[in-house]
C-alpha atoms as a PDB file:
ATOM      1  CA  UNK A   1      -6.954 -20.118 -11.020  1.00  0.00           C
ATOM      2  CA  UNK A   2      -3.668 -18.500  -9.571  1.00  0.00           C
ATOM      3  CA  UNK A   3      -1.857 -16.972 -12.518  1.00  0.00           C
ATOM      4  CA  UNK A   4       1.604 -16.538  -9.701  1.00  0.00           C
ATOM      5  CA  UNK A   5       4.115 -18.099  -7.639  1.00  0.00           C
ATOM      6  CA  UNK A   6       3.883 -18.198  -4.172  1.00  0.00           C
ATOM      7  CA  UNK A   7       6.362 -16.169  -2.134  1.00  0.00           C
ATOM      8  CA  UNK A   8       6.628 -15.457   1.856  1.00  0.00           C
ATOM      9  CA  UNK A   9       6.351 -11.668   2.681  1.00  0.00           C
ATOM     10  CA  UNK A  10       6.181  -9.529   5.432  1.00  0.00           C
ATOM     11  CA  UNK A  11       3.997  -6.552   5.538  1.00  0.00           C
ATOM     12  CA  UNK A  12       4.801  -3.433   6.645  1.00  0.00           C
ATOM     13  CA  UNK A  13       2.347  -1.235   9.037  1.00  0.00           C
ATOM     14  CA  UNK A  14       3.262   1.916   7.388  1.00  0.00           C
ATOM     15  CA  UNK A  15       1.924   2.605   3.996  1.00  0.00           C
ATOM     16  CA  UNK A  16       3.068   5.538   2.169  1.00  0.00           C
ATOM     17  CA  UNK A  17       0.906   7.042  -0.100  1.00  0.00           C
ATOM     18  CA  UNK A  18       3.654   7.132  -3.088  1.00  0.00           C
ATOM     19  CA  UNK A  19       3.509   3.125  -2.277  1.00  0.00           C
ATOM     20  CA  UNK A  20      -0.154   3.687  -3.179  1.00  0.00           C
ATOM     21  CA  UNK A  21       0.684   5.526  -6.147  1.00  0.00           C
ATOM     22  CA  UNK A  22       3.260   2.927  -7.942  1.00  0.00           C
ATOM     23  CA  UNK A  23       1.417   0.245  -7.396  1.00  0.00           C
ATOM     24  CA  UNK A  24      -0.879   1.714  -9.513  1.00  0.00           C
ATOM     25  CA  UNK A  25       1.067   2.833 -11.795  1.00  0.00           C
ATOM     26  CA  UNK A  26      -0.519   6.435 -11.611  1.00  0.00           C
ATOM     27  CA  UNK A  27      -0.759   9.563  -9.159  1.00  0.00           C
ATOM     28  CA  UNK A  28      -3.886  10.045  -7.030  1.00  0.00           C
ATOM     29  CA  UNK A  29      -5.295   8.718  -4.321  1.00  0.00           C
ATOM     30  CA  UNK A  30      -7.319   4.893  -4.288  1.00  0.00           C
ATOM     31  CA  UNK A  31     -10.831   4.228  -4.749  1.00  0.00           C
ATOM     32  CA  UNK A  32     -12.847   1.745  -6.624  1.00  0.00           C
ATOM     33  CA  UNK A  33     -11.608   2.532  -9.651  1.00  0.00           C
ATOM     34  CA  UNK A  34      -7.939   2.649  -8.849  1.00  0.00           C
ATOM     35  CA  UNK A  35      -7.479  -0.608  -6.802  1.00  0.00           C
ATOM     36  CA  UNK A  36      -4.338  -1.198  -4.324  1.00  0.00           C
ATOM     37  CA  UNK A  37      -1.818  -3.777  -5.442  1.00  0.00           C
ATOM     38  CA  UNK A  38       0.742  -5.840  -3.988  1.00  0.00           C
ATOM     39  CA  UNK A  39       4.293  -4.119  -4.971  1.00  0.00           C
ATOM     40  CA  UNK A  40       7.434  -5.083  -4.044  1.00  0.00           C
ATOM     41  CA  UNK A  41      10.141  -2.183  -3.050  1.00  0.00           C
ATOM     42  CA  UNK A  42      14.028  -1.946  -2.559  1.00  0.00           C
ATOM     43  CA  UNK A  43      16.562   1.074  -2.343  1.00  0.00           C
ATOM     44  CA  UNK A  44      18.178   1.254  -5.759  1.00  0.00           C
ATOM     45  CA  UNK A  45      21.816   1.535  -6.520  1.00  0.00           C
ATOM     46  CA  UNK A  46      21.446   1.955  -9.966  1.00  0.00           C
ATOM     47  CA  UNK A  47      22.365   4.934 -12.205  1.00  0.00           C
ATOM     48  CA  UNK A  48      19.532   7.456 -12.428  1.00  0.00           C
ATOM     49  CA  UNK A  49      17.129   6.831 -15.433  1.00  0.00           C
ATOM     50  CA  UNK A  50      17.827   3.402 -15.525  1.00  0.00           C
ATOM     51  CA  UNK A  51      15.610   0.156 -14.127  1.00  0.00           C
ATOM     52  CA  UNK A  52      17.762  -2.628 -12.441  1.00  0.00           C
ATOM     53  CA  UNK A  53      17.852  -5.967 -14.125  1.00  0.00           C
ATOM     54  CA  UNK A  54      17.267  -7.426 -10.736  1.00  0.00           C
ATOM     55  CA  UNK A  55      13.646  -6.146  -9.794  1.00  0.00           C
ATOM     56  CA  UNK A  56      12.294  -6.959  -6.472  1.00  0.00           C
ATOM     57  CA  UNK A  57       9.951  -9.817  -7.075  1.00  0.00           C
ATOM     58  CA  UNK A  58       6.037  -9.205  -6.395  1.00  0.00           C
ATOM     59  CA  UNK A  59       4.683 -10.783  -3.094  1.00  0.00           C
ATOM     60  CA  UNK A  60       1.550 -11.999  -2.882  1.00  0.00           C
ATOM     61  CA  UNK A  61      -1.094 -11.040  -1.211  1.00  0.00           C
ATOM     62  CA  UNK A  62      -4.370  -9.185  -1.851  1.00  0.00           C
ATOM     63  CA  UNK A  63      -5.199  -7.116  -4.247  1.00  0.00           C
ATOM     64  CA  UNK A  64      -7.498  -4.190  -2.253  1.00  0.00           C
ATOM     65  CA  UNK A  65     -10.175  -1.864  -3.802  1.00  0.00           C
ATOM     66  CA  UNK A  66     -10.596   1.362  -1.426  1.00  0.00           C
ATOM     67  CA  UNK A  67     -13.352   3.714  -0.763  1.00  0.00           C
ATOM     68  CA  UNK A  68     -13.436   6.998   1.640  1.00  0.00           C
ATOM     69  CA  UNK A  69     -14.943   6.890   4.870  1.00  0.00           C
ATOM     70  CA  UNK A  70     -17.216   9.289   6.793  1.00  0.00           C
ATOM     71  CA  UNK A  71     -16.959   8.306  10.598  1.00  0.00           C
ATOM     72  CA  UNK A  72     -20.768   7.273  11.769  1.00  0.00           C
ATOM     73  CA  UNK A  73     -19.121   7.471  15.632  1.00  0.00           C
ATOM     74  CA  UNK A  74     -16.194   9.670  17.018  1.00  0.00           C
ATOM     75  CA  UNK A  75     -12.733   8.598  16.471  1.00  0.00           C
ATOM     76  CA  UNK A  76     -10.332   9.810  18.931  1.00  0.00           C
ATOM     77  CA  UNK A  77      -6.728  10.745  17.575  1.00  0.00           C
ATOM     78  CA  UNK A  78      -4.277   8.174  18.522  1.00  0.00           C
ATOM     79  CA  UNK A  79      -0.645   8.108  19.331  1.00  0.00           C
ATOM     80  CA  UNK A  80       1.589   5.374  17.396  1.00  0.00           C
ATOM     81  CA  UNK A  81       5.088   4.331  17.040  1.00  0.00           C
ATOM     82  CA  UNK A  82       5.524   2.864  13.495  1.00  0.00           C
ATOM     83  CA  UNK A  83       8.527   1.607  12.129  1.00  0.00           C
ATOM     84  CA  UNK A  84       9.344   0.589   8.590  1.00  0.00           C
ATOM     85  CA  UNK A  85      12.252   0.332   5.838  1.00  0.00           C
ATOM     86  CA  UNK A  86      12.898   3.937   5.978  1.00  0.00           C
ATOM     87  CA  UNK A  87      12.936   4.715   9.798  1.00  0.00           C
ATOM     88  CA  UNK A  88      10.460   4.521  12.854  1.00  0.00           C
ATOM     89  CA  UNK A  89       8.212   7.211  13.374  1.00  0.00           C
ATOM     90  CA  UNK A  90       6.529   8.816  16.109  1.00  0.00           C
ATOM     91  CA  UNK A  91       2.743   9.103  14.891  1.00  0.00           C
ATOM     92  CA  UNK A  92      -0.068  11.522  15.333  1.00  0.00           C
ATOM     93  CA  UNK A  93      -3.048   9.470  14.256  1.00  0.00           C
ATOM     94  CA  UNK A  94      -5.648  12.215  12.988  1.00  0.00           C
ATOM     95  CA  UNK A  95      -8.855  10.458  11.155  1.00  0.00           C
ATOM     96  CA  UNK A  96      -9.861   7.630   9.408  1.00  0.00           C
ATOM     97  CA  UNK A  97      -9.888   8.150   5.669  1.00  0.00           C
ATOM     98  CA  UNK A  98     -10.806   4.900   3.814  1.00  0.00           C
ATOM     99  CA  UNK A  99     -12.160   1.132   3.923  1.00  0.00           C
ATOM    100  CA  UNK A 100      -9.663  -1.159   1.513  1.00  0.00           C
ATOM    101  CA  UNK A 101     -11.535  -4.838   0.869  1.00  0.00           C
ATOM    102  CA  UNK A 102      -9.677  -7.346  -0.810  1.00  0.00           C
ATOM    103  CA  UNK A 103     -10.751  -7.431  -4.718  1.00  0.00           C
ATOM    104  CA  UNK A 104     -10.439 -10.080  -7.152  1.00  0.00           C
ATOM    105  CA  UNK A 105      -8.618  -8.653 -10.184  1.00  0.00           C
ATOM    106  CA  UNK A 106      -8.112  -9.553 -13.814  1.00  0.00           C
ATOM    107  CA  UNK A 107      -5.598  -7.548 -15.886  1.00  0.00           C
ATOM    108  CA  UNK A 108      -4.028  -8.314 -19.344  1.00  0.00           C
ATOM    109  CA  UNK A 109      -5.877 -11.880 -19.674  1.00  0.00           C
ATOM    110  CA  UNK A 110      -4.577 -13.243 -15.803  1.00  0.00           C
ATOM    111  CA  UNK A 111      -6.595 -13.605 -12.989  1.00  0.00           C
ATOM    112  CA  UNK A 112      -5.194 -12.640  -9.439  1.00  0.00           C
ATOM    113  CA  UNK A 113      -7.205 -14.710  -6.707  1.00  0.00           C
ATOM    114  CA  UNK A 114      -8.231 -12.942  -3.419  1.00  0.00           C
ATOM    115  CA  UNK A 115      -5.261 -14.503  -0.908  1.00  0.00           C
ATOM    116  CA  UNK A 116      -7.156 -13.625   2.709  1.00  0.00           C
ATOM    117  CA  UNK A 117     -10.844 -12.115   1.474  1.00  0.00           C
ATOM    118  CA  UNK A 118     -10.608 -12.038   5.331  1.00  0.00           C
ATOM    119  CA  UNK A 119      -8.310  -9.432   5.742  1.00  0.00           C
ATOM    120  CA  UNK A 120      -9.334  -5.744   4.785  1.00  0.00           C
ATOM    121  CA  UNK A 121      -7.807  -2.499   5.623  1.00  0.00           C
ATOM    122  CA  UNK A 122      -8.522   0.485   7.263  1.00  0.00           C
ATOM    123  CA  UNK A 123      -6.658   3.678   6.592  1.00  0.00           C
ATOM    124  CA  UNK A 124      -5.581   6.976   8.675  1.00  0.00           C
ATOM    125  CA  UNK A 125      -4.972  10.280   8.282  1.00  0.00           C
ATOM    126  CA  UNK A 126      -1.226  10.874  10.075  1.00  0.00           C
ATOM    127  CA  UNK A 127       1.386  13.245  10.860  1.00  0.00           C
ATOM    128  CA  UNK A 128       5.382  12.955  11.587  1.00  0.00           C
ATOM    129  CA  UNK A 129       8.197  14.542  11.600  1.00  0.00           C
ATOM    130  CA  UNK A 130      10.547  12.906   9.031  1.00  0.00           C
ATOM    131  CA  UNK A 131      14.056  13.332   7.427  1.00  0.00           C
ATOM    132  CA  UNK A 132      15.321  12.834   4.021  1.00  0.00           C
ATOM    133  CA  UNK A 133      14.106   9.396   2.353  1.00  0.00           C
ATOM    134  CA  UNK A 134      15.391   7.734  -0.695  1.00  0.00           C
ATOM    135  CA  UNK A 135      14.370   7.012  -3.633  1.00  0.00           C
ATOM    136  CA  UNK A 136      12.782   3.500  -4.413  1.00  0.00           C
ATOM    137  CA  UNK A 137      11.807   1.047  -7.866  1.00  0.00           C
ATOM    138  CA  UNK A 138       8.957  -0.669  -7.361  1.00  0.00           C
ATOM    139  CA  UNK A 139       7.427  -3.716  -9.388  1.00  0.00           C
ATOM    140  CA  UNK A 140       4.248  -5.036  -9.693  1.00  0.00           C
ATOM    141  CA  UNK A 141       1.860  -6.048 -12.001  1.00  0.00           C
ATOM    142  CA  UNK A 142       1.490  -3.003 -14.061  1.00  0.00           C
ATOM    143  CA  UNK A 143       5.282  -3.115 -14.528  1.00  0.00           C
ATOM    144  CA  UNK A 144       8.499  -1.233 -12.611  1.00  0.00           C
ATOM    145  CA  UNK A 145       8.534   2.600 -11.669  1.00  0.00           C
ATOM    146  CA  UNK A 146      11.606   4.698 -10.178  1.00  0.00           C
ATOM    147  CA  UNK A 147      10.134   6.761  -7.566  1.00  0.00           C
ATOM    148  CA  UNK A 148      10.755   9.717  -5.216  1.00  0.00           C
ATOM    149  CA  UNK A 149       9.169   9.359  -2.089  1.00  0.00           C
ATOM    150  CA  UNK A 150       7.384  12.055   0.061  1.00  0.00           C
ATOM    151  CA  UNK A 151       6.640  11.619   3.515  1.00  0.00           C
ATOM    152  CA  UNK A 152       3.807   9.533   4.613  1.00  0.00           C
ATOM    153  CA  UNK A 153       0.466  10.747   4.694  1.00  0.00           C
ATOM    154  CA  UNK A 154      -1.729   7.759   6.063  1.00  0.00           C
ATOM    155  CA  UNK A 155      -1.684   4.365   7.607  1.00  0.00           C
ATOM    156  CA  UNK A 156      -2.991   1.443   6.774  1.00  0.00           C
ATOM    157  CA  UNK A 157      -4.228  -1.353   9.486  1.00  0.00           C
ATOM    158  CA  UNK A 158      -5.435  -4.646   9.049  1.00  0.00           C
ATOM    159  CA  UNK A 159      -9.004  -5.178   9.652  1.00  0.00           C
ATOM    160  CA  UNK A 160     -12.265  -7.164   9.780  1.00  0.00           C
ATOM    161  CA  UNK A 161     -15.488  -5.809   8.684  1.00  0.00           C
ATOM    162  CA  UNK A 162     -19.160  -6.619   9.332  1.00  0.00           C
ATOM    163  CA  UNK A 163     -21.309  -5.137   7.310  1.00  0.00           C
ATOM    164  CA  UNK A 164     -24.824  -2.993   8.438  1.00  0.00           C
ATOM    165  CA  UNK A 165     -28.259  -3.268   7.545  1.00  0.00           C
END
């Protein structure tokens, strides 16, 4: 039973890891017991202190439960151009840090439905050079949060996954 409204979104390549952290509503990084959700983000241009009337609305997609990661064979760093909201960024891609699989979740009596239980994510260690970025309001499920943003510190790809016996 899907408990929201359909709407079309675009995701973006670049995750930043204060992304991670509003859209759970807490600091830290992910793992099974702090899942990943959807979260919807615009610049604000609204006095400081305050939450807009007019919250971005919450896309939806999958809801993702994330563990670490321990390379079993060598991963070579990567060079990546990424380019998101805030700018595009020349990558260094260092290491992979963690496996996100989509996660049913049910939160204050609802039920959010897995959209693509296809579609995980896998998630690397990066460094950039970046300027000045500005500070966002997210919304999601666990409600709206004015944030600062640091730089990145990872990005997340979409992935499949088999798993091993």
């Amino acid at each position: 039973m899907k408990t929201h409204k359909k709407i079309a979104f675009a995701a973006s390549a670049l995750v930043l890891s204060v992304a991670v952290a509003s859209a759970q509503g807490v600091t830290g990084a992910p793992s099974p017991n702090n899942p990943l959700v959807p979260t919807g983000t615009t610049v604000p241009i609204v006095p400081a202190g305050t939450v807009p009337t007019n919250l971005p609305p919450i896309p939806v997609g999958n809801h993702y439960v994330c563990y670490p990661v321990k390379a079993l064979t060598q991963f070579k760093p990567h060079t990546a151009v990424f380019h998101d909201q805030f700018g595009t960024w020349n990558v260094y891609v260092l290491s992979i840090t963690r496996l996100c699989t989509p996660a049913l979740k049910r939160a204050d009596g609802r039920v959010y439905e897995m959209v693509n239980p296809r579609l995980h994510m896998t998630c690397y260690q990066i460094r950039y050079q970046t300027g000045p970025l500005p500070p966002v309001i997210t919304n999601d499920q666990f409600g709206p949060l004015r944030l600062t943003l640091s730089p990145a510190t990872e990005v997340c790809l979409p992935a499949g996954k088999t798993p091993l016996k």
